[in-house]
N, C-alpha and C. Protein backbone atom coordinates (compact mmCIF):
# COMPACT_ATOMS: atom_id res chain seq x y z
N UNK A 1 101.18 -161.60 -30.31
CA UNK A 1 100.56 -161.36 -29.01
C UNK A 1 100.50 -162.67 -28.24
N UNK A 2 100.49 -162.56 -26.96
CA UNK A 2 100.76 -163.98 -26.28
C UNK A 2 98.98 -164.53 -26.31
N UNK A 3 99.22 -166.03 -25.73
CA UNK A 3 98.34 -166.54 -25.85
C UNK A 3 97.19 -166.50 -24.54
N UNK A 4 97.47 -165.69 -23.92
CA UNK A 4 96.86 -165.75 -22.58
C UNK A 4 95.64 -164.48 -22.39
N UNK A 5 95.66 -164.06 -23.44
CA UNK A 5 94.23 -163.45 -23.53
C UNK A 5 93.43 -164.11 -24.41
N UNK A 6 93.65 -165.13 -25.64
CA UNK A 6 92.63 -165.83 -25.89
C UNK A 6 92.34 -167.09 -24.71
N UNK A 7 93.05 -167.65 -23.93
CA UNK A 7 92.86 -168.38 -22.20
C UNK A 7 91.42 -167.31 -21.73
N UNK A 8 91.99 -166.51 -21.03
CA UNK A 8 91.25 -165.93 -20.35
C UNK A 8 89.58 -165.98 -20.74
N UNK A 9 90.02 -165.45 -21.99
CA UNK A 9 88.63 -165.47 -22.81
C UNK A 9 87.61 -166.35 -22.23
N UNK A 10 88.34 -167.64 -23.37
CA UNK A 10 87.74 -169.11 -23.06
C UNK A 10 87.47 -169.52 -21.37
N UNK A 11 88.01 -169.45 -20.74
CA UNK A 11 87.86 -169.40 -19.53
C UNK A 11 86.39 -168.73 -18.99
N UNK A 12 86.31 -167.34 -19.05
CA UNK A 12 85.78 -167.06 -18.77
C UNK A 12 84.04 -167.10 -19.12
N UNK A 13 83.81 -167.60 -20.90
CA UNK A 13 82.73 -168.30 -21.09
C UNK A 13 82.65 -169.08 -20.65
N UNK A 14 83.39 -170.11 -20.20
CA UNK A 14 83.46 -171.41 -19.72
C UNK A 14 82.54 -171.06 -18.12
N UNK A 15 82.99 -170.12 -17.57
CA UNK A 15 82.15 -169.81 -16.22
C UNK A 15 80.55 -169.37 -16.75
N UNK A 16 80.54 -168.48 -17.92
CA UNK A 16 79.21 -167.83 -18.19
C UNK A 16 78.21 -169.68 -18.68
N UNK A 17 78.94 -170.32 -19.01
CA UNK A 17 78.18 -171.38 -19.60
C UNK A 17 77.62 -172.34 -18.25
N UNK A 18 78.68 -172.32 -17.14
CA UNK A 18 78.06 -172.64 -16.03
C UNK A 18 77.13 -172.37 -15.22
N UNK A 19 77.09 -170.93 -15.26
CA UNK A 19 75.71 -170.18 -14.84
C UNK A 19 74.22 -170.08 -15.77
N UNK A 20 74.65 -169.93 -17.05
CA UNK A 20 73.52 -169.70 -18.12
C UNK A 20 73.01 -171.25 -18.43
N UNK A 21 72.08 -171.91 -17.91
CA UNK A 21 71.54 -172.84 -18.99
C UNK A 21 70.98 -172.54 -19.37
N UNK A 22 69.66 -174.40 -20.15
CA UNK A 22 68.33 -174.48 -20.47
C UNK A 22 67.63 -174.15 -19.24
N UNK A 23 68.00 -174.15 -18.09
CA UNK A 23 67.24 -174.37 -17.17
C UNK A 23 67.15 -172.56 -16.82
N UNK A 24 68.31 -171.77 -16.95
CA UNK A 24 67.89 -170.14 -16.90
C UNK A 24 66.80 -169.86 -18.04
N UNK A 25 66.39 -170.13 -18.79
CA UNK A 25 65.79 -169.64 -19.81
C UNK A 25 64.00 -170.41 -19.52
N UNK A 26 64.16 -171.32 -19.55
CA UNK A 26 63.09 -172.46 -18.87
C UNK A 26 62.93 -172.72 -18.31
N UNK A 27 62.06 -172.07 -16.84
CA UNK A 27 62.77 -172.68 -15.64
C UNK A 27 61.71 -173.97 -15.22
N UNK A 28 62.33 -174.80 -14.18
CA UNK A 28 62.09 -175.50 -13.31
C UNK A 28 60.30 -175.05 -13.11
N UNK A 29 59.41 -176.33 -13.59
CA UNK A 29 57.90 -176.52 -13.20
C UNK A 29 58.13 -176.26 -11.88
N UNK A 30 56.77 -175.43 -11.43
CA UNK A 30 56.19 -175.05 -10.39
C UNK A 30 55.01 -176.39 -10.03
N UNK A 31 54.77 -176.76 -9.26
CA UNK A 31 53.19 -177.85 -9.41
C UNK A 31 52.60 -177.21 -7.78
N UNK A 32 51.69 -176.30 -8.01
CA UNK A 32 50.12 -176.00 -6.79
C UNK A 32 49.77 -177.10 -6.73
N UNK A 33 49.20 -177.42 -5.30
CA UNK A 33 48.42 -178.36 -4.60
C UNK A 33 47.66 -178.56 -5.44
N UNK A 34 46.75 -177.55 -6.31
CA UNK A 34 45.29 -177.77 -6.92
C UNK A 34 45.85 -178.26 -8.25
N UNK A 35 47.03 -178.33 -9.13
CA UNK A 35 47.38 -179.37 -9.85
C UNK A 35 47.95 -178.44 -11.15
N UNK A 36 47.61 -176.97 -10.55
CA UNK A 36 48.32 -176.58 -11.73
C UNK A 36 50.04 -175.87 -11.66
N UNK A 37 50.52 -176.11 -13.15
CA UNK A 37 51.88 -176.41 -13.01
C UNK A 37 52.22 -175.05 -13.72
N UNK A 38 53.01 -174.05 -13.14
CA UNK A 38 53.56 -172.71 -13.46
C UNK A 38 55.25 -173.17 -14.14
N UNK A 39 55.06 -172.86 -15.03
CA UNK A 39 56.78 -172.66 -15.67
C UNK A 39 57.25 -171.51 -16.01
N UNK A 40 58.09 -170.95 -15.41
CA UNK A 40 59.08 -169.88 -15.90
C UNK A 40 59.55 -169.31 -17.15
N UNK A 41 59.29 -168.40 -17.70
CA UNK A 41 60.00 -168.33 -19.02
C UNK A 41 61.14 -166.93 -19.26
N UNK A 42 62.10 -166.97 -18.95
CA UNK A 42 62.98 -165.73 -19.29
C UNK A 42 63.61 -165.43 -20.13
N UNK A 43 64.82 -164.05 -20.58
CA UNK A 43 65.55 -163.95 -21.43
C UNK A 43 67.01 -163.99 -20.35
N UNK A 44 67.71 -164.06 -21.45
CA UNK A 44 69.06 -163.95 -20.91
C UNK A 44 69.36 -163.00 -21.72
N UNK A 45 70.53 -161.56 -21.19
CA UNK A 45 71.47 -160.75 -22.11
C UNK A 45 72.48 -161.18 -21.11
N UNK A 46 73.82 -160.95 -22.44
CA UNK A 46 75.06 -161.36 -21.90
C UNK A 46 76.29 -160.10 -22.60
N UNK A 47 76.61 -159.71 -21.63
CA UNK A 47 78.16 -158.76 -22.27
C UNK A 47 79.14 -158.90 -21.68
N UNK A 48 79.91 -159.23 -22.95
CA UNK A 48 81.81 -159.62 -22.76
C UNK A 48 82.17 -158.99 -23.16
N UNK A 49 83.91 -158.36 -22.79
CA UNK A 49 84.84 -157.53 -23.64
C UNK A 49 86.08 -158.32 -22.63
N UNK A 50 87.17 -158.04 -23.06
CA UNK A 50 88.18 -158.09 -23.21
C UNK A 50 89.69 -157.15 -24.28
N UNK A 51 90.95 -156.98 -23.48
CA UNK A 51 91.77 -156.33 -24.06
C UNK A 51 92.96 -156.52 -23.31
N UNK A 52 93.97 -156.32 -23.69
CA UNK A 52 95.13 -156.79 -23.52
C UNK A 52 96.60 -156.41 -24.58
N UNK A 53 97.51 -156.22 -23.85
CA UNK A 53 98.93 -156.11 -25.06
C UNK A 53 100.05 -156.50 -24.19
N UNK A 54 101.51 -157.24 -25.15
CA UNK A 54 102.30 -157.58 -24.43
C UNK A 54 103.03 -156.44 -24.33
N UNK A 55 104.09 -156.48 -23.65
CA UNK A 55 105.10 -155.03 -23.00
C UNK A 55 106.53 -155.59 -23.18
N UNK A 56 107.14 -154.78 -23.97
CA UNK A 56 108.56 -154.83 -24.06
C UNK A 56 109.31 -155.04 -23.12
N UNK A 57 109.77 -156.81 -22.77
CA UNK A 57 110.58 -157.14 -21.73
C UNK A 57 112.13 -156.27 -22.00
N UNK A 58 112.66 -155.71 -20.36
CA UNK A 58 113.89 -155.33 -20.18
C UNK A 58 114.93 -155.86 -20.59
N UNK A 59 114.57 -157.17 -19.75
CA UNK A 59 114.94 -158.57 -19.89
C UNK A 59 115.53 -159.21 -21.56
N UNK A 60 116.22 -158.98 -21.55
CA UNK A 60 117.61 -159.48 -23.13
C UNK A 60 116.70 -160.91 -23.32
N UNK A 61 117.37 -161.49 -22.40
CA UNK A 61 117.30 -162.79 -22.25
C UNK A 61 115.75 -163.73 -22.17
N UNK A 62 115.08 -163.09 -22.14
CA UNK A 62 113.53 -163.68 -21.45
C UNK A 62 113.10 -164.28 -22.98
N UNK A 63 112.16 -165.08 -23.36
CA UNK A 63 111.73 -165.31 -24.68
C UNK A 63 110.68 -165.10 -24.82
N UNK A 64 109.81 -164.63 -24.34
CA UNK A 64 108.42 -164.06 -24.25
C UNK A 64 108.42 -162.35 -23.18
N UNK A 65 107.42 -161.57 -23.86
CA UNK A 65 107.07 -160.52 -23.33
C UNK A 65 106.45 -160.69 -22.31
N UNK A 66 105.88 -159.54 -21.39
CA UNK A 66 105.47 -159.51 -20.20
C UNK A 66 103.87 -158.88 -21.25
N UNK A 67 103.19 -159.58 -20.35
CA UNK A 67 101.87 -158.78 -20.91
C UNK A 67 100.65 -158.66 -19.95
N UNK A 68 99.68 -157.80 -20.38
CA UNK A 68 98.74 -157.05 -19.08
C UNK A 68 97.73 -157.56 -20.08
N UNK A 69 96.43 -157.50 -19.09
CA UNK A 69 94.70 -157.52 -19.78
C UNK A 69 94.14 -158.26 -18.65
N UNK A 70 92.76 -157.92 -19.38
CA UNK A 70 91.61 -158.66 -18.46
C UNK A 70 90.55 -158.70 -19.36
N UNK A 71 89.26 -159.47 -18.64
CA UNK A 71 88.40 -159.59 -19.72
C UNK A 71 87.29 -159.37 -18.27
N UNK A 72 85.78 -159.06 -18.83
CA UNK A 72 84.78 -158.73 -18.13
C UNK A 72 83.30 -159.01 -19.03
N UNK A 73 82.63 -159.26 -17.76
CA UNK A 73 81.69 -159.99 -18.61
C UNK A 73 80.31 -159.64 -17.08
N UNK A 74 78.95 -159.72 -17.98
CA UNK A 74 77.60 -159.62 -17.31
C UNK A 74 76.78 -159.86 -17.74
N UNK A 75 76.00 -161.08 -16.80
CA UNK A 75 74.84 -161.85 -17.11
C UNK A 75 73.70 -161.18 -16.63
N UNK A 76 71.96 -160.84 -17.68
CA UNK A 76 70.92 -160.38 -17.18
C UNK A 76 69.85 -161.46 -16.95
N UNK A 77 69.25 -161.80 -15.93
CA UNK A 77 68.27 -162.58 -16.57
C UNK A 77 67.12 -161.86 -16.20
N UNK A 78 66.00 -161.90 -17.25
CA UNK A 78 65.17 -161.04 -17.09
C UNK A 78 63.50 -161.43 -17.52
N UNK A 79 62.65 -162.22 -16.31
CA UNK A 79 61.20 -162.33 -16.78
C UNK A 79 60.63 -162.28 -17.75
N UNK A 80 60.57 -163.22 -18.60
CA UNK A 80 59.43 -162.89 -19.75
C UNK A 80 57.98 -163.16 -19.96
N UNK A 81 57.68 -164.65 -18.95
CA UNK A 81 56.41 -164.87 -19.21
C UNK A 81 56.12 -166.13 -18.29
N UNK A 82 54.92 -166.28 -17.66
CA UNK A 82 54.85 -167.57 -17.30
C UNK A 82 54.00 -168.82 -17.99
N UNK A 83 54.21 -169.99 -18.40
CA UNK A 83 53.42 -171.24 -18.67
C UNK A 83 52.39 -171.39 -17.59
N UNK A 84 51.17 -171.35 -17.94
CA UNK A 84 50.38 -171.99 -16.80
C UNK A 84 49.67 -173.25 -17.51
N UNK A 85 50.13 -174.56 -16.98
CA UNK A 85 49.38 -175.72 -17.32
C UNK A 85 48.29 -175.86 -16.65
N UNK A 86 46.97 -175.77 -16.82
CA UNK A 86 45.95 -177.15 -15.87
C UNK A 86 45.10 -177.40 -16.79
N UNK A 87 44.68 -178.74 -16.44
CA UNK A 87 43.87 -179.37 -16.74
C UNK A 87 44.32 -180.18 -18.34
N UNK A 88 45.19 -179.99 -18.74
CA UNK A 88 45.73 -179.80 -20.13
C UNK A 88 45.98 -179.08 -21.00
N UNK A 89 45.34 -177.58 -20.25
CA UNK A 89 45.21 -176.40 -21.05
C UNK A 89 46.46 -175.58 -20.70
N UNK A 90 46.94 -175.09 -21.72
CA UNK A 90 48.49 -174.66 -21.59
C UNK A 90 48.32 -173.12 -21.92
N UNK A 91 48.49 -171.93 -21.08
CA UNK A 91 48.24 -170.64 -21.40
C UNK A 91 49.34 -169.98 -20.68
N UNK A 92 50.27 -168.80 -21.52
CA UNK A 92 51.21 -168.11 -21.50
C UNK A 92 50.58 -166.79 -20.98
N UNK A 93 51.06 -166.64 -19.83
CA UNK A 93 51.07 -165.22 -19.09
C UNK A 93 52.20 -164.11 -19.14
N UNK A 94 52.49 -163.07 -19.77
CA UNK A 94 53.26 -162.11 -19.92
C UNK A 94 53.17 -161.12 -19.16
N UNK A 95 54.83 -161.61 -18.38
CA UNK A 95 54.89 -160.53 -17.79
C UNK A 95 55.14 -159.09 -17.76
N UNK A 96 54.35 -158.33 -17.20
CA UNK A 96 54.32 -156.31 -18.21
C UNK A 96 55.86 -155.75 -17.44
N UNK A 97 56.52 -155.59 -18.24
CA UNK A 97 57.58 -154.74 -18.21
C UNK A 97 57.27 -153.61 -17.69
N UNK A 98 58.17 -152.95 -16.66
CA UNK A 98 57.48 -151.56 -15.90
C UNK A 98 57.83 -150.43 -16.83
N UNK A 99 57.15 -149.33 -16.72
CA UNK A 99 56.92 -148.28 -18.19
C UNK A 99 58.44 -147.60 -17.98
N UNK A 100 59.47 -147.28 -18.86
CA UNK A 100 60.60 -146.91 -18.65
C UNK A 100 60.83 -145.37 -19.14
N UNK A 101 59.62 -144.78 -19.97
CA UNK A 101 60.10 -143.42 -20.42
C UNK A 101 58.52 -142.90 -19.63
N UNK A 102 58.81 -141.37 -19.54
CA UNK A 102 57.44 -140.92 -19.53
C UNK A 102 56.23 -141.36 -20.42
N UNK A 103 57.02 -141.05 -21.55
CA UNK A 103 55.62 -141.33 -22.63
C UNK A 103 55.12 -142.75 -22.43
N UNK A 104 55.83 -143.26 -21.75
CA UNK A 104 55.01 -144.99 -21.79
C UNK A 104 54.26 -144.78 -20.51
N UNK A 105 54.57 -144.19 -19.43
CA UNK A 105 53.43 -144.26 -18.53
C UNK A 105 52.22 -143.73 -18.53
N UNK A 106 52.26 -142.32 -19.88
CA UNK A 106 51.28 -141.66 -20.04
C UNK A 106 50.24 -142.80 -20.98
N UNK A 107 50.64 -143.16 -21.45
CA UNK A 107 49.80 -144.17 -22.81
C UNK A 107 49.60 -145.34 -21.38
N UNK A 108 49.62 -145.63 -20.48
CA UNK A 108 49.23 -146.56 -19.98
C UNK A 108 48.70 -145.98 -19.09
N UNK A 109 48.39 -144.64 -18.84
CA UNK A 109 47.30 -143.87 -17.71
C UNK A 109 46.05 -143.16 -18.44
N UNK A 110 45.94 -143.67 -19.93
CA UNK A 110 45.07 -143.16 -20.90
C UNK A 110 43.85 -143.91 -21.04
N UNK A 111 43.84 -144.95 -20.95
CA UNK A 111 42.64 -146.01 -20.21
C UNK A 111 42.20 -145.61 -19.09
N UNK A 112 42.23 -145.42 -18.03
CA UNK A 112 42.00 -144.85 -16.54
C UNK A 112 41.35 -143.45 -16.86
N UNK A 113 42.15 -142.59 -17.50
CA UNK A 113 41.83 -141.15 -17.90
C UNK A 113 40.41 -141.12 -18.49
N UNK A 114 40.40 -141.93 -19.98
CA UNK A 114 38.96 -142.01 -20.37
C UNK A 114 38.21 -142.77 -19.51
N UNK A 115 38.25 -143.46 -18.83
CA UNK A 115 37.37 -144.20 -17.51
C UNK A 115 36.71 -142.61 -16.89
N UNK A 116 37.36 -142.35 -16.25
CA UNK A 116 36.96 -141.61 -14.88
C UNK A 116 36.21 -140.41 -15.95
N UNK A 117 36.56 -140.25 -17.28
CA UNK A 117 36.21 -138.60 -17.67
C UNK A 117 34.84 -139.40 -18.35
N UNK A 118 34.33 -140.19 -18.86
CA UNK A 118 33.37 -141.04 -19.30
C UNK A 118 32.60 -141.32 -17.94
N UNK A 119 32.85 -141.61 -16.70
CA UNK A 119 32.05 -141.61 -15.55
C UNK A 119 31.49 -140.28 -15.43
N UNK A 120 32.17 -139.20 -15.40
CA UNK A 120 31.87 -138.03 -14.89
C UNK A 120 30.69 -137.60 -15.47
N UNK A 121 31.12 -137.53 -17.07
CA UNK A 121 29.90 -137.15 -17.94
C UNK A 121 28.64 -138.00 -17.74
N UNK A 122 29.01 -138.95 -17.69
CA UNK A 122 27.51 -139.98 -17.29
C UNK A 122 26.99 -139.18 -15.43
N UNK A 123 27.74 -139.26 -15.16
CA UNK A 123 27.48 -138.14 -13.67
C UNK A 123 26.78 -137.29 -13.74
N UNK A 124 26.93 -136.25 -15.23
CA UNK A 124 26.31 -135.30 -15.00
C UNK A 124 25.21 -135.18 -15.70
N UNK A 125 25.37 -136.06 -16.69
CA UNK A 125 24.29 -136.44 -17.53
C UNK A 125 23.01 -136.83 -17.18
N UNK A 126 22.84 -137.77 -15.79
CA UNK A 126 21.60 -138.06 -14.79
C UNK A 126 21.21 -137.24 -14.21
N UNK A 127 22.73 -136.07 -13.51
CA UNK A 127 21.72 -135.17 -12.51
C UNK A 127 21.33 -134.14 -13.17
N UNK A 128 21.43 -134.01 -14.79
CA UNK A 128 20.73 -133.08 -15.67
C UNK A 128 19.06 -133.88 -16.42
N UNK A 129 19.09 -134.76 -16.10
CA UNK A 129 17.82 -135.73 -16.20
C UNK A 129 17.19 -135.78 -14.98
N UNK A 130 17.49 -135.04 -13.98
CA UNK A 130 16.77 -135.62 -12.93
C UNK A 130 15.73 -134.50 -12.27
C-alpha cells in the first residue's frame, strides 16, 4: 500500500496537536478585581479514522499505483469544572452537566417534588390546628 495514507495520518494529528494543548485542558487564570483567580478546567474527546487503497494503474509503465483515501477527525472540548483561588483557599466548582435522558431529569425534579409536597402538608397541618 502506498505511503500516503500513513502522511496524511501524521499530518493530520500534527494539526489536532496544534489545536489541543495544556492550555485546552487548563485554561488560562481568570484574576477579578477583588483578587480572586478562576481557572478553567475541561475535557477533551478526540475521533480519528482514516481509509484508503491503491487502484490498479492502466498505465504498463507507471511504478506506483494510483490510490484514493482520506482521513477525518473531531475535537470536543467540554467544561468540567472551575478552580476558584482566593485568599489562598483553592476550591473546585463542578460544572452540572445538563440531564440527557428523561430519567435524569426526573431524579433531579425529586428534591423540588418533596419540597412543595412537605410544604403543603405543613399547610394543612396549621389550618387543621387552627
Amino acid at each position: 500500500m502506498s505511503k500516503t495514507l500513513p502522511n496524511m495520518m501524521e499530518s493530520t494529528i500534527a494539526k489536532i496537536r496544534e489545536m489541543v494543548d495544556a492550555n485546552t485542558v487548563i485554561g488560562n487564570p481568570i484574576t477579578t478585581p477583588d483578587g480572586v483567580t478562576i481557572i478553567p478546567v475541561s475535557k477533551i474527546s478526540i475521533g480519528l479514522g482514516g481509509g484508503g487503497s491503491d487502484f490498479v494503474s492502466k498505465n504498463v509503465n507507471k511504478q506506483e499505483n494510483p490510490f484514493g483515501g482520506g482521513v477525518g477527525a473531531g475535537v470536543k472540548v467540554t467544561p468540567v469544572a472551575f478552580l476558584v483561588v482566593k485568599e489562598g483557599n483553592v476550591r473546585m466548582l463542578p460544572v452540572a452537566a445538563p440531564a440527557n435522558t428523561t430519567a435524569d431529569r426526573v431524579v433531579e425534579m425529586v428534591p423540588d417534588v418533596l419540597d412543595k409536597i412537605a410544604a403543603f402538608i405543613d399547610s394543612r397541618t396549621e389550618k387543621k390546628g387552627e
